[in-house]
PDB file of N, CA and C in Angstrom:
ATOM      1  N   UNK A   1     -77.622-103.000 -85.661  1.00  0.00           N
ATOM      2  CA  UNK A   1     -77.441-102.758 -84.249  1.00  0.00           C
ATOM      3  C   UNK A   1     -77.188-101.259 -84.038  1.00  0.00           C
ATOM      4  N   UNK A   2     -77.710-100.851 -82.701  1.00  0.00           N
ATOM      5  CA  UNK A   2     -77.763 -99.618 -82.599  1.00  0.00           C
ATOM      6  C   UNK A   2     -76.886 -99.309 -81.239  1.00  0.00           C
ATOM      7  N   UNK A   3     -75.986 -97.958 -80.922  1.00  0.00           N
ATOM      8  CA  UNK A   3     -75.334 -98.081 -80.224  1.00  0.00           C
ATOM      9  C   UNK A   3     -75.874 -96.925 -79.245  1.00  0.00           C
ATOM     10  N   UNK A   4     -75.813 -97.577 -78.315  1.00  0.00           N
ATOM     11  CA  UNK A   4     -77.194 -96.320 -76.847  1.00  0.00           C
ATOM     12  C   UNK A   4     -75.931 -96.292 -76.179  1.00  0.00           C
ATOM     13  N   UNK A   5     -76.115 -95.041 -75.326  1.00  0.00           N
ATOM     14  CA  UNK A   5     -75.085 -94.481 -74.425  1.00  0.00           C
ATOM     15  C   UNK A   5     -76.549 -94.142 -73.618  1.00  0.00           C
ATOM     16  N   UNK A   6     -76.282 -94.363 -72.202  1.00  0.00           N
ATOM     17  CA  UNK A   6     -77.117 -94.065 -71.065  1.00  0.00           C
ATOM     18  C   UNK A   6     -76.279 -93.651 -69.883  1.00  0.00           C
ATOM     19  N   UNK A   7     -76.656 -92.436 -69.434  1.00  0.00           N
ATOM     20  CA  UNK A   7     -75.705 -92.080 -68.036  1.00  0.00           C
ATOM     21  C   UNK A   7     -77.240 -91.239 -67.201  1.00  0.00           C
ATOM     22  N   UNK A   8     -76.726 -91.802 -66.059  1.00  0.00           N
ATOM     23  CA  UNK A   8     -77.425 -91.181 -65.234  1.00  0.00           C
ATOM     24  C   UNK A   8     -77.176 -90.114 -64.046  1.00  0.00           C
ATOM     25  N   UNK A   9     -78.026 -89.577 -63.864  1.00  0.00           N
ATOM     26  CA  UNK A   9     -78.005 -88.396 -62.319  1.00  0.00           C
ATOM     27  C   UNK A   9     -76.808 -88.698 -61.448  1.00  0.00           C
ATOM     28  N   UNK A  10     -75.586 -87.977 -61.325  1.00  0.00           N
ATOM     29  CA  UNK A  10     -75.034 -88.833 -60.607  1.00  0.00           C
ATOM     30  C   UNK A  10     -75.104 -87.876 -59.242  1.00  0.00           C
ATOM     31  N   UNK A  11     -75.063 -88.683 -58.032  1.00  0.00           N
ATOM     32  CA  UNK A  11     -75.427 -88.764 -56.584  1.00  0.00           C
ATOM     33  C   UNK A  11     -74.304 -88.113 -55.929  1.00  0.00           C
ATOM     34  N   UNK A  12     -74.726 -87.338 -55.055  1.00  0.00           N
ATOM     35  CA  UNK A  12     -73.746 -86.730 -54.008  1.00  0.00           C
ATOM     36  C   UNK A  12     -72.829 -87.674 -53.242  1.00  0.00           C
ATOM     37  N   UNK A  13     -71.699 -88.347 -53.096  1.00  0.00           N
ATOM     38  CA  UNK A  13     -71.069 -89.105 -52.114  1.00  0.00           C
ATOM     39  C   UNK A  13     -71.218 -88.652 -50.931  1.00  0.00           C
ATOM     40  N   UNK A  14     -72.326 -87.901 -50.364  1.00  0.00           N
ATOM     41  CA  UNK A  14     -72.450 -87.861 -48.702  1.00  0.00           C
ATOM     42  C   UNK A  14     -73.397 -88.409 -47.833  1.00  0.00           C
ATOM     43  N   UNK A  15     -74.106 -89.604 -48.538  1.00  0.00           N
ATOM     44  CA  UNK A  15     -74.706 -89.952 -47.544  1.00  0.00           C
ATOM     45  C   UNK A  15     -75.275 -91.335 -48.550  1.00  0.00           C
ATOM     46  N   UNK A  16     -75.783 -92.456 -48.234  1.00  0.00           N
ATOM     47  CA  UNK A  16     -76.016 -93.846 -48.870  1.00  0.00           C
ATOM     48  C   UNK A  16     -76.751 -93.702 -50.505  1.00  0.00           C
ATOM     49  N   UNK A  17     -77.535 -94.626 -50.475  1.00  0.00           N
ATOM     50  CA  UNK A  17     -78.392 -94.701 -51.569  1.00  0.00           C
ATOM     51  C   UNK A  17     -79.741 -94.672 -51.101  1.00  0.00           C
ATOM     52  N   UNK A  18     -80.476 -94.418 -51.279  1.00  0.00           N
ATOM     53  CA  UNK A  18     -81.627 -94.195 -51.016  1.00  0.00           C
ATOM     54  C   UNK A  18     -82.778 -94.478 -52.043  1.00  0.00           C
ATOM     55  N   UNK A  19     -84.364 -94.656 -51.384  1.00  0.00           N
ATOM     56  CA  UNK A  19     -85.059 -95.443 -52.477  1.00  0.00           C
ATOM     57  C   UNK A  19     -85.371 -94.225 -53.566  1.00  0.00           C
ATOM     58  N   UNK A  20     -85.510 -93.040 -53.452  1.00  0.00           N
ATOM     59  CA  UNK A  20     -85.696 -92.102 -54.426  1.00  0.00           C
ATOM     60  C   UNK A  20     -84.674 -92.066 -55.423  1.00  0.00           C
ATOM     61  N   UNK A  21     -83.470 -92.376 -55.122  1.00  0.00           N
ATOM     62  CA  UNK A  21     -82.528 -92.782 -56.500  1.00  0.00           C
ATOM     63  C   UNK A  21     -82.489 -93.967 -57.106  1.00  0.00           C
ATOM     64  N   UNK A  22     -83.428 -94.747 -56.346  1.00  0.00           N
ATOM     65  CA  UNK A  22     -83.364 -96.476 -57.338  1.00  0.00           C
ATOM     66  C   UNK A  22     -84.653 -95.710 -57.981  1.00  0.00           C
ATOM     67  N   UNK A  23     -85.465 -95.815 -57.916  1.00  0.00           N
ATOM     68  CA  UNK A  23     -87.211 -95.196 -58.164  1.00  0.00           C
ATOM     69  C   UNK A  23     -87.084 -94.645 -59.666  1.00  0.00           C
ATOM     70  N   UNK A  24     -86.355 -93.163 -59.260  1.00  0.00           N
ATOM     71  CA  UNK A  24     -86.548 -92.298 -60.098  1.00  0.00           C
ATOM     72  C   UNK A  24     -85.260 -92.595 -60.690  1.00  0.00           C
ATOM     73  N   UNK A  25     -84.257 -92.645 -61.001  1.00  0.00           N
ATOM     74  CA  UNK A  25     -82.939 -92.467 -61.915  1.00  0.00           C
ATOM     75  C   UNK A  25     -82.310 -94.561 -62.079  1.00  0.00           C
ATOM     76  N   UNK A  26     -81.699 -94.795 -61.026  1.00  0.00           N
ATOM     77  CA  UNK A  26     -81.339 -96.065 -62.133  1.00  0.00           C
ATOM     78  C   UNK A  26     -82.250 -97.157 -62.300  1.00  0.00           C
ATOM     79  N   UNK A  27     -83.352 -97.244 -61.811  1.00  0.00           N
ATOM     80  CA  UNK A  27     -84.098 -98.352 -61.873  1.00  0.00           C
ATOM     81  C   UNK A  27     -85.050 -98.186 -63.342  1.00  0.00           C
ATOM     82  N   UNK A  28     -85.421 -96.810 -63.971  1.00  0.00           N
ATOM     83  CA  UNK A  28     -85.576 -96.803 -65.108  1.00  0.00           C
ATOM     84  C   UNK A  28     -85.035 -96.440 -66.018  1.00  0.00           C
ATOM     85  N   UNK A  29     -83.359 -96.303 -65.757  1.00  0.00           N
ATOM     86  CA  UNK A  29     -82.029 -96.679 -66.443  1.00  0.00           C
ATOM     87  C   UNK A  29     -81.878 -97.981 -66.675  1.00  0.00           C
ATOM     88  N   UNK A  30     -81.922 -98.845 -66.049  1.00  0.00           N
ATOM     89  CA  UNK A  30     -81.658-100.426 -66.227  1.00  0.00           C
ATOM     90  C   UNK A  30     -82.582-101.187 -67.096  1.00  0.00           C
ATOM     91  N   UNK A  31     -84.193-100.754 -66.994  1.00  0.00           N
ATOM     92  CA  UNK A  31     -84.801-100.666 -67.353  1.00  0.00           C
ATOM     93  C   UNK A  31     -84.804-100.999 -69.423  1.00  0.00           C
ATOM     94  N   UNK A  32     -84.275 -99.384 -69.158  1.00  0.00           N
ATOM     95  CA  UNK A  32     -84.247 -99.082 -70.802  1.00  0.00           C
ATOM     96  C   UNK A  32     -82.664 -99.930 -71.337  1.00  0.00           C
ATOM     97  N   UNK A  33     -81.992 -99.993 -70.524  1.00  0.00           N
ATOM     98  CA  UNK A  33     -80.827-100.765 -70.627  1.00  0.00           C
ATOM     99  C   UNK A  33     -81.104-101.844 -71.344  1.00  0.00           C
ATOM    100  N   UNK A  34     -81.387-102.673 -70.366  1.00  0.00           N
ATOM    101  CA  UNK A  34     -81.748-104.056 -70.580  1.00  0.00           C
ATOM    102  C   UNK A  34     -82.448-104.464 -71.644  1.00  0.00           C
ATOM    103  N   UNK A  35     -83.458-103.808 -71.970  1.00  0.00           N
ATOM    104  CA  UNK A  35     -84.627-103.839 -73.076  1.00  0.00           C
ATOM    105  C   UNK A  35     -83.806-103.391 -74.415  1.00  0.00           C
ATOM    106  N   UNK A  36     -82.878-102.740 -74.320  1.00  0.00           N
ATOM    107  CA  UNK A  36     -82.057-102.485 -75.784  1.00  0.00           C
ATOM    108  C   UNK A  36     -81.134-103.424 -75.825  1.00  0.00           C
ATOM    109  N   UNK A  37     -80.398-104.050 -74.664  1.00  0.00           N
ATOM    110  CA  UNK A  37     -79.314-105.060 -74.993  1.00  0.00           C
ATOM    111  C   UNK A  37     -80.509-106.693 -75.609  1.00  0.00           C
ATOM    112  N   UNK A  38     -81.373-106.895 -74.923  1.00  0.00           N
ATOM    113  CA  UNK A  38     -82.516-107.677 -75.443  1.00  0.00           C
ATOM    114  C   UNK A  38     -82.615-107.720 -76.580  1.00  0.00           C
ATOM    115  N   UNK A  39     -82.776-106.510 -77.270  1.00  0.00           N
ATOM    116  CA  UNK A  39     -83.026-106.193 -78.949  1.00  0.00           C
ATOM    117  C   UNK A  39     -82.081-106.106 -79.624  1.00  0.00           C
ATOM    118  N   UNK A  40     -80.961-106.298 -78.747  1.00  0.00           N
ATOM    119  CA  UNK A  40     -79.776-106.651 -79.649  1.00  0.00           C
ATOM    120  C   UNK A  40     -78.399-105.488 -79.698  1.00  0.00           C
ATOM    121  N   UNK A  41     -78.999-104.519 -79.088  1.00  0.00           N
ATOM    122  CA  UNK A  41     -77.942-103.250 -79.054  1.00  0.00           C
ATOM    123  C   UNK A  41     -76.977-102.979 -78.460  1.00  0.00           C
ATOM    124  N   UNK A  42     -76.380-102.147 -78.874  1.00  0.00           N
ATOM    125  CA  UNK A  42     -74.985-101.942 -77.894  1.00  0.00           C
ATOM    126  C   UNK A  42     -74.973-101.437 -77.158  1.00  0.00           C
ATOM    127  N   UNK A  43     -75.318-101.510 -75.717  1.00  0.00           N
ATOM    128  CA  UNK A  43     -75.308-100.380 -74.571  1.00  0.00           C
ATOM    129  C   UNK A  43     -74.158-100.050 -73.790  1.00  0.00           C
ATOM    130  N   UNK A  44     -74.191 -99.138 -73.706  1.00  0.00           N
ATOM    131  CA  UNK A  44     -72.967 -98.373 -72.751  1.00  0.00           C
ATOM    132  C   UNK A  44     -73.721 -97.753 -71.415  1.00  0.00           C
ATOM    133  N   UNK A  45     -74.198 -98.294 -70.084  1.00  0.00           N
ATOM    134  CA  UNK A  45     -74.404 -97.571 -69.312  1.00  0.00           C
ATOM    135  C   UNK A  45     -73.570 -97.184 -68.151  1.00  0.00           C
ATOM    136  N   UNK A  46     -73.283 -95.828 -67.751  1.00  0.00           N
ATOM    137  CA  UNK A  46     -72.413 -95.039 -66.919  1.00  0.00           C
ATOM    138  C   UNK A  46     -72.986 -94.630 -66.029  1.00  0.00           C
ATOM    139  N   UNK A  47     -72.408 -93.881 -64.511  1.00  0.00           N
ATOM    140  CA  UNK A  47     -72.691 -92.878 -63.473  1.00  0.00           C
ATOM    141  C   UNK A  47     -71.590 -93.341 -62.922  1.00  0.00           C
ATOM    142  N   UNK A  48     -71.326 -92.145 -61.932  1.00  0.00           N
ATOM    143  CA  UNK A  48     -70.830 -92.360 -60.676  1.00  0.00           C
ATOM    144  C   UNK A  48     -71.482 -91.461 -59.558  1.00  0.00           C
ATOM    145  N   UNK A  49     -70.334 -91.204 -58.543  1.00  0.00           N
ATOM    146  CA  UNK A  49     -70.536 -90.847 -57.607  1.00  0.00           C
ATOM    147  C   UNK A  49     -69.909 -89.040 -57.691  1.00  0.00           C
ATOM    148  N   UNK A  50     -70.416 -87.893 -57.052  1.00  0.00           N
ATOM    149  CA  UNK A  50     -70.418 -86.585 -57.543  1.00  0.00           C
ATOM    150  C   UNK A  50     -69.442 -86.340 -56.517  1.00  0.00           C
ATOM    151  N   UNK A  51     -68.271 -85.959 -56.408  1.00  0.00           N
ATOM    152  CA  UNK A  51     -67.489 -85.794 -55.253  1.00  0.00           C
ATOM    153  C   UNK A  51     -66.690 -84.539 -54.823  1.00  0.00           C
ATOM    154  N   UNK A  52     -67.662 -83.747 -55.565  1.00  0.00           N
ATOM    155  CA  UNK A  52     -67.110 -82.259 -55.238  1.00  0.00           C
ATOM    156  C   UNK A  52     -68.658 -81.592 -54.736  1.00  0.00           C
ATOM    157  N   UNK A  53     -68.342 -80.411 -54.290  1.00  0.00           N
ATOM    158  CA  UNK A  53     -69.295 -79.725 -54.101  1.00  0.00           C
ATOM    159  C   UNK A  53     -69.930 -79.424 -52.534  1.00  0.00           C
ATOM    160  N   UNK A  54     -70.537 -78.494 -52.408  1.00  0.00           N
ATOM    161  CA  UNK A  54     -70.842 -78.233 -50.996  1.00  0.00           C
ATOM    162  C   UNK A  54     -71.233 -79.372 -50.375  1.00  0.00           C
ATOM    163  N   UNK A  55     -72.027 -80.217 -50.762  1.00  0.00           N
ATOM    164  CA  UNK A  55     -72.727 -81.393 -50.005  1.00  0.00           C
ATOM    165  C   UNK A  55     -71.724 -82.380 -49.294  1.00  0.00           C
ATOM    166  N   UNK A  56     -70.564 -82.595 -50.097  1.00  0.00           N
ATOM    167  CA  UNK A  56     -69.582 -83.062 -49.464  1.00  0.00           C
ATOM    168  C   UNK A  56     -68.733 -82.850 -48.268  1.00  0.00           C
ATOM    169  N   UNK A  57     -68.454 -80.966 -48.433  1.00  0.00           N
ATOM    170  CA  UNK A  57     -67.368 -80.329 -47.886  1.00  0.00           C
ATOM    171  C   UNK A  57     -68.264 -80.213 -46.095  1.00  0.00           C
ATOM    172  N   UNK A  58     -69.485 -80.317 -46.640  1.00  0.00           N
ATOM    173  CA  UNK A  58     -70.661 -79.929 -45.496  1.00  0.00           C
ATOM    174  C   UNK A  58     -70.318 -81.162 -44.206  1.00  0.00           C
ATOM    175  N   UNK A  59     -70.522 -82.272 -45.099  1.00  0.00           N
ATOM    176  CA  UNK A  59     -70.804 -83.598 -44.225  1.00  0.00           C
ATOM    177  C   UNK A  59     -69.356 -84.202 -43.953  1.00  0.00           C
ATOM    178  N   UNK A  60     -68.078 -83.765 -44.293  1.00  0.00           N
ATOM    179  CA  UNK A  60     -66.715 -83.751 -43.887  1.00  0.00           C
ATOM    180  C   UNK A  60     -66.791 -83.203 -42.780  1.00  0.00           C
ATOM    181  N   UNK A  61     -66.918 -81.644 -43.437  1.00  0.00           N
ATOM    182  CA  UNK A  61     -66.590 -80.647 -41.794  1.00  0.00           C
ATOM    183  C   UNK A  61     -67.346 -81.309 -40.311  1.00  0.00           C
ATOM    184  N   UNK A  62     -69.012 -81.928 -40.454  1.00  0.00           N
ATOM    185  CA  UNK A  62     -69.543 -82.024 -39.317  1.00  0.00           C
ATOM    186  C   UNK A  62     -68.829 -84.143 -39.093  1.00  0.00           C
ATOM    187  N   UNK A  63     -68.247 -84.583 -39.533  1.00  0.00           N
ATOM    188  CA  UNK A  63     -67.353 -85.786 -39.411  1.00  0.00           C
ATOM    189  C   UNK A  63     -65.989 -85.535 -39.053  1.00  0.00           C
ATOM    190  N   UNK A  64     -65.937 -84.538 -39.070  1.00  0.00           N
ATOM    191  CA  UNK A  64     -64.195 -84.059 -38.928  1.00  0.00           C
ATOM    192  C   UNK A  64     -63.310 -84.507 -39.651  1.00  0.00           C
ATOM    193  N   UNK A  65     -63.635 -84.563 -40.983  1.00  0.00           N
ATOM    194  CA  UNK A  65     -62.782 -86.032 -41.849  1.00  0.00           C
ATOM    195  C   UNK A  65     -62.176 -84.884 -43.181  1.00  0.00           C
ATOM    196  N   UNK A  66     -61.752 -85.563 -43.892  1.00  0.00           N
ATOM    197  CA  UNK A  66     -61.228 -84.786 -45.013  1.00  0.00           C
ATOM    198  C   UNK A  66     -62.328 -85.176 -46.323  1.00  0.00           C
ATOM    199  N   UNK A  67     -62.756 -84.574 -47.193  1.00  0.00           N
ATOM    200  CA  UNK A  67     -63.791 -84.562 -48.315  1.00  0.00           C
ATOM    201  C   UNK A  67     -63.532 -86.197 -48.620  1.00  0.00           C
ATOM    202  N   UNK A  68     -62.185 -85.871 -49.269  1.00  0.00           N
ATOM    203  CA  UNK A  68     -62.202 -87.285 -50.067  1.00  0.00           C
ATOM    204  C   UNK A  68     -62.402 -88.690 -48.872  1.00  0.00           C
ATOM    205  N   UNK A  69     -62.080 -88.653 -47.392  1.00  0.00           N
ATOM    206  CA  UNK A  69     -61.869 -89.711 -46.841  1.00  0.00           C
ATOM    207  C   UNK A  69     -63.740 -89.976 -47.421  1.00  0.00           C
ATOM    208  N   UNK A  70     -64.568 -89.183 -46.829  1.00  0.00           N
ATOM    209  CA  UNK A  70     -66.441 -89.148 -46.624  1.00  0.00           C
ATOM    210  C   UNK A  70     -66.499 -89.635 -47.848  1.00  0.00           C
ATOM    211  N   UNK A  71     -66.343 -89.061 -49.359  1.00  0.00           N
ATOM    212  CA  UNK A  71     -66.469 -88.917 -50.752  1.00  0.00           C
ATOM    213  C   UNK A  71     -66.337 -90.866 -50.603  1.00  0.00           C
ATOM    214  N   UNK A  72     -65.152 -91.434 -50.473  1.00  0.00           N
ATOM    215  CA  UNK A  72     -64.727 -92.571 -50.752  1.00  0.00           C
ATOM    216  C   UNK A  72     -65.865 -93.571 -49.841  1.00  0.00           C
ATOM    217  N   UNK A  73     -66.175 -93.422 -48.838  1.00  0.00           N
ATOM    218  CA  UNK A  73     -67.146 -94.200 -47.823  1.00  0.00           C
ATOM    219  C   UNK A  73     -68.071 -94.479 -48.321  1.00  0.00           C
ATOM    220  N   UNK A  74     -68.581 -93.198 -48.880  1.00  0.00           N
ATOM    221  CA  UNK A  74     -69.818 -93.530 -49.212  1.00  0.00           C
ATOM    222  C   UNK A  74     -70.164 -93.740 -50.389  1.00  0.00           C
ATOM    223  N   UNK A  75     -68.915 -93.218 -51.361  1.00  0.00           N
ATOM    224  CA  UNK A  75     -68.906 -93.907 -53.146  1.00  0.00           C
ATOM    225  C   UNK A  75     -69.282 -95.311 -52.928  1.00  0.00           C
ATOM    226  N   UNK A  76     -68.206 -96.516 -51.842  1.00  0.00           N
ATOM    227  CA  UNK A  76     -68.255 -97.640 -51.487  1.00  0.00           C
ATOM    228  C   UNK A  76     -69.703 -97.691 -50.959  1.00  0.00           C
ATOM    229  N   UNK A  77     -70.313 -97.481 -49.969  1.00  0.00           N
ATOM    230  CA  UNK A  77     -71.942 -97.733 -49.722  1.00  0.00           C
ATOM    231  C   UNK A  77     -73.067 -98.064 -50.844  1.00  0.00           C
ATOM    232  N   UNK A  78     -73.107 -96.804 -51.312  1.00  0.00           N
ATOM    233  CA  UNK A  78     -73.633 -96.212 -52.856  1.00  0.00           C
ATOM    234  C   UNK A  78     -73.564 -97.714 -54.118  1.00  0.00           C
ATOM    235  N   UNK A  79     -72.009 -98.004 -54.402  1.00  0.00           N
ATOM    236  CA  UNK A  79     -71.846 -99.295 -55.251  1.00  0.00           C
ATOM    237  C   UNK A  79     -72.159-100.319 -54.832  1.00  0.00           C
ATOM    238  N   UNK A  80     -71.929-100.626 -53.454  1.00  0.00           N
ATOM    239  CA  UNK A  80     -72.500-101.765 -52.919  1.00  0.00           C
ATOM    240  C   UNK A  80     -74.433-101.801 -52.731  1.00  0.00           C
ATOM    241  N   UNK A  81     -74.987-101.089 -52.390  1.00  0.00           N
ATOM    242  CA  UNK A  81     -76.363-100.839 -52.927  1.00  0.00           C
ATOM    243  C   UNK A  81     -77.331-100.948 -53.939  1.00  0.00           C
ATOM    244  N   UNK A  82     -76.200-100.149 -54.972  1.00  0.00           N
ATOM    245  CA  UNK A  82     -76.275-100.542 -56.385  1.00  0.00           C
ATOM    246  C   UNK A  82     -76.161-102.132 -56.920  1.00  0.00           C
ATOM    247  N   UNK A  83     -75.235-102.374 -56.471  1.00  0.00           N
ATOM    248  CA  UNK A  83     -74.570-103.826 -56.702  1.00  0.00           C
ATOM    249  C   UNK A  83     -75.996-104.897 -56.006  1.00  0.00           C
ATOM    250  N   UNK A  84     -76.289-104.841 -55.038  1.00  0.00           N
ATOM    251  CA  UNK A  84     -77.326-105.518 -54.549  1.00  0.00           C
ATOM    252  C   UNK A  84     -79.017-105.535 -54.759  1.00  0.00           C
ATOM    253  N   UNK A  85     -78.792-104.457 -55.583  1.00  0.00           N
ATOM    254  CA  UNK A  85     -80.528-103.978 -56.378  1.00  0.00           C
ATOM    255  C   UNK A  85     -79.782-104.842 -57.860  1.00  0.00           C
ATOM    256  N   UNK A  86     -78.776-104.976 -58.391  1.00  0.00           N
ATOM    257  CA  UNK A  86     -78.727-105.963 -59.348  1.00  0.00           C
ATOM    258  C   UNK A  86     -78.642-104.909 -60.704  1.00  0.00           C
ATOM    259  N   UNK A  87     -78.330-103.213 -60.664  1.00  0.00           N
ATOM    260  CA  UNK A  87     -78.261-102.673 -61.564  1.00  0.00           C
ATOM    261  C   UNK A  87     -77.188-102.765 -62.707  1.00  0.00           C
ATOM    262  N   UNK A  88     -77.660-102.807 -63.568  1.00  0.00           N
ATOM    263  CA  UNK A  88     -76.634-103.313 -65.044  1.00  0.00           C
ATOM    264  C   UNK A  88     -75.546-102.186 -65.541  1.00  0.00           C
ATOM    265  N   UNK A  89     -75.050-101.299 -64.555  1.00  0.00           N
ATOM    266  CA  UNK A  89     -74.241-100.364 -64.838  1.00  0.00           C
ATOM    267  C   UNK A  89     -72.807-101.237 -65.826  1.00  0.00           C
ATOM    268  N   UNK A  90     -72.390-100.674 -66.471  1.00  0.00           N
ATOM    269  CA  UNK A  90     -71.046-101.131 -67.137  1.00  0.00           C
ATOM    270  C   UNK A  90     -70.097-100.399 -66.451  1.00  0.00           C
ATOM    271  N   UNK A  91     -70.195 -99.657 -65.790  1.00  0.00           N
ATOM    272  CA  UNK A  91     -68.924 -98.542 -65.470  1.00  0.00           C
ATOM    273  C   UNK A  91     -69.882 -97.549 -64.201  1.00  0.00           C
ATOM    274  N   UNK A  92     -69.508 -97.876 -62.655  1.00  0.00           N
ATOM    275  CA  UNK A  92     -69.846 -96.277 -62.052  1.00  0.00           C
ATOM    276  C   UNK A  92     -68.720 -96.160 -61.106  1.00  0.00           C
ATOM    277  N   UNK A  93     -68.256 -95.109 -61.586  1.00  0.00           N
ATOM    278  CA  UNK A  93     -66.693 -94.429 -61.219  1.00  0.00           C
ATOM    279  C   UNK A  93     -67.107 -93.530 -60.267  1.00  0.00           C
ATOM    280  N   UNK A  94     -66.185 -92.367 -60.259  1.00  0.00           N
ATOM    281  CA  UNK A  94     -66.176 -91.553 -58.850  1.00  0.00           C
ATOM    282  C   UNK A  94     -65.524 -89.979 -59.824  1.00  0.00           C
ATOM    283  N   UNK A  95     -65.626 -89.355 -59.343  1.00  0.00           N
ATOM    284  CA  UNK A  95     -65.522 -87.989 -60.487  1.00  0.00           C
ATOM    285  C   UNK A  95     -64.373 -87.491 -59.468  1.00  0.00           C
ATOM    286  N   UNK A  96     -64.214 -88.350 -58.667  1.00  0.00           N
ATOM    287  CA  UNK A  96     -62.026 -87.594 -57.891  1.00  0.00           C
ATOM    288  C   UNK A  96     -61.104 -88.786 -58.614  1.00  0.00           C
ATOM    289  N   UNK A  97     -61.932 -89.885 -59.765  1.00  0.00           N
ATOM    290  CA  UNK A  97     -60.705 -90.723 -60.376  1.00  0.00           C
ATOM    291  C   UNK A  97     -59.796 -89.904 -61.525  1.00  0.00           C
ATOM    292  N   UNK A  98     -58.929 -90.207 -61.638  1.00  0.00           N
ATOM    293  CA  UNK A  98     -57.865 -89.467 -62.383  1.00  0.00           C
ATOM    294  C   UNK A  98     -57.995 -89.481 -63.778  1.00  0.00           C
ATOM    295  N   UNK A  99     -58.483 -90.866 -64.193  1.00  0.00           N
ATOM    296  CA  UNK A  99     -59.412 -90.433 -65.782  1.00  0.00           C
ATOM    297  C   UNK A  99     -60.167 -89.762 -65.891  1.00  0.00           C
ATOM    298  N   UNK A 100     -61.186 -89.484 -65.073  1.00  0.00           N
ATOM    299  CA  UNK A 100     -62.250 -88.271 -64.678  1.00  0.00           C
ATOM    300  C   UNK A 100     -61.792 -86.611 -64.969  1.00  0.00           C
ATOM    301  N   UNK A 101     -60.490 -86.773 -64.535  1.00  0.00           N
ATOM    302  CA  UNK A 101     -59.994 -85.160 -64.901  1.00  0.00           C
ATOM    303  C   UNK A 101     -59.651 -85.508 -65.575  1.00  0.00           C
ATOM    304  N   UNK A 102     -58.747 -86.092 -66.712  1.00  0.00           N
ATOM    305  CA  UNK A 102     -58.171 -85.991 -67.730  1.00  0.00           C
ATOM    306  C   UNK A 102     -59.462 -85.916 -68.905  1.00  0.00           C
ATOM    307  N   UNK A 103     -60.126 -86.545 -68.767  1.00  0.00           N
ATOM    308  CA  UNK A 103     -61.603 -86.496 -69.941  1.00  0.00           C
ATOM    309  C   UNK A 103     -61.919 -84.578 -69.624  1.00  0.00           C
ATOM    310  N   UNK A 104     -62.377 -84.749 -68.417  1.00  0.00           N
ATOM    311  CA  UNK A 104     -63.093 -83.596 -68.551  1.00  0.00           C
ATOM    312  C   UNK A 104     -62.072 -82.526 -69.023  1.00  0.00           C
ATOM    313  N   UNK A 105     -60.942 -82.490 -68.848  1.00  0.00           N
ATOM    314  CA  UNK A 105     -60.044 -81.369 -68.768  1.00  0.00           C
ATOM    315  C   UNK A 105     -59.939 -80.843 -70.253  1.00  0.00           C
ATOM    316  N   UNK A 106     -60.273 -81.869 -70.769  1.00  0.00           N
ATOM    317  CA  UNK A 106     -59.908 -82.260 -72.524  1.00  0.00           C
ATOM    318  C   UNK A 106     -61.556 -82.388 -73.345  1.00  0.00           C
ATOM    319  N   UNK A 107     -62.708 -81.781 -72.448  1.00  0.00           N
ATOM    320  CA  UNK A 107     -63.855 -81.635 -72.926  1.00  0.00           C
ATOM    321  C   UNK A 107     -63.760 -80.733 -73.731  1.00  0.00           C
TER     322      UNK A 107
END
């Protein structure tokens, strides 16, 4: 048995899911997923949601909201989307969770 780690593109939290991110990034993530757990392997597949960065701070300011309130809305949209296309993620977190800094901090 072979042990695959798969992570994908992860998505701006400012605005839904859209068909260009099922298309191009998890739909031929799941894809290769699936087809290795089939053959018997150990898969680990990851993403989340990207929750820093201009794209965020952008679509706060014109909501009048605070980053993280927008960041969290639409992390929730995003998983639920995900969740309903039926993608085999094991884990998609949010990069403002608090294990998130502690990993990276310790990269």
């Amino acid at each position: 048995m072979t042990k695959i780690f798969i992570s994908c593109a992860l998505p701006y939290a400012n605005g839904p899911c859209h068909l260009g991110h099922l298309r191009s990034t998890y739909i031929p993530a799941d894809i290769y997923a699936r087809y290795n757990r089939m053959a018997g392997n150990e898969v680990l597949m990851v993403c989340a949601t990207d929750e820093h960065g201009t794209p965020i701070a952008v679509k706060a300011d014109a909501e009048g909201k605070e980053p993280i309130e927008v960041a969290k809305r639409y992390h929730d949209m995003i998983v639920e989307d995900i969740n309903s296309c039926d993608i085999s993620f094991d884990n998609f977190a949010r990069t403002t969770d608090e294990i998130h800094y502690q990993i990276s901090q310790n990269f």
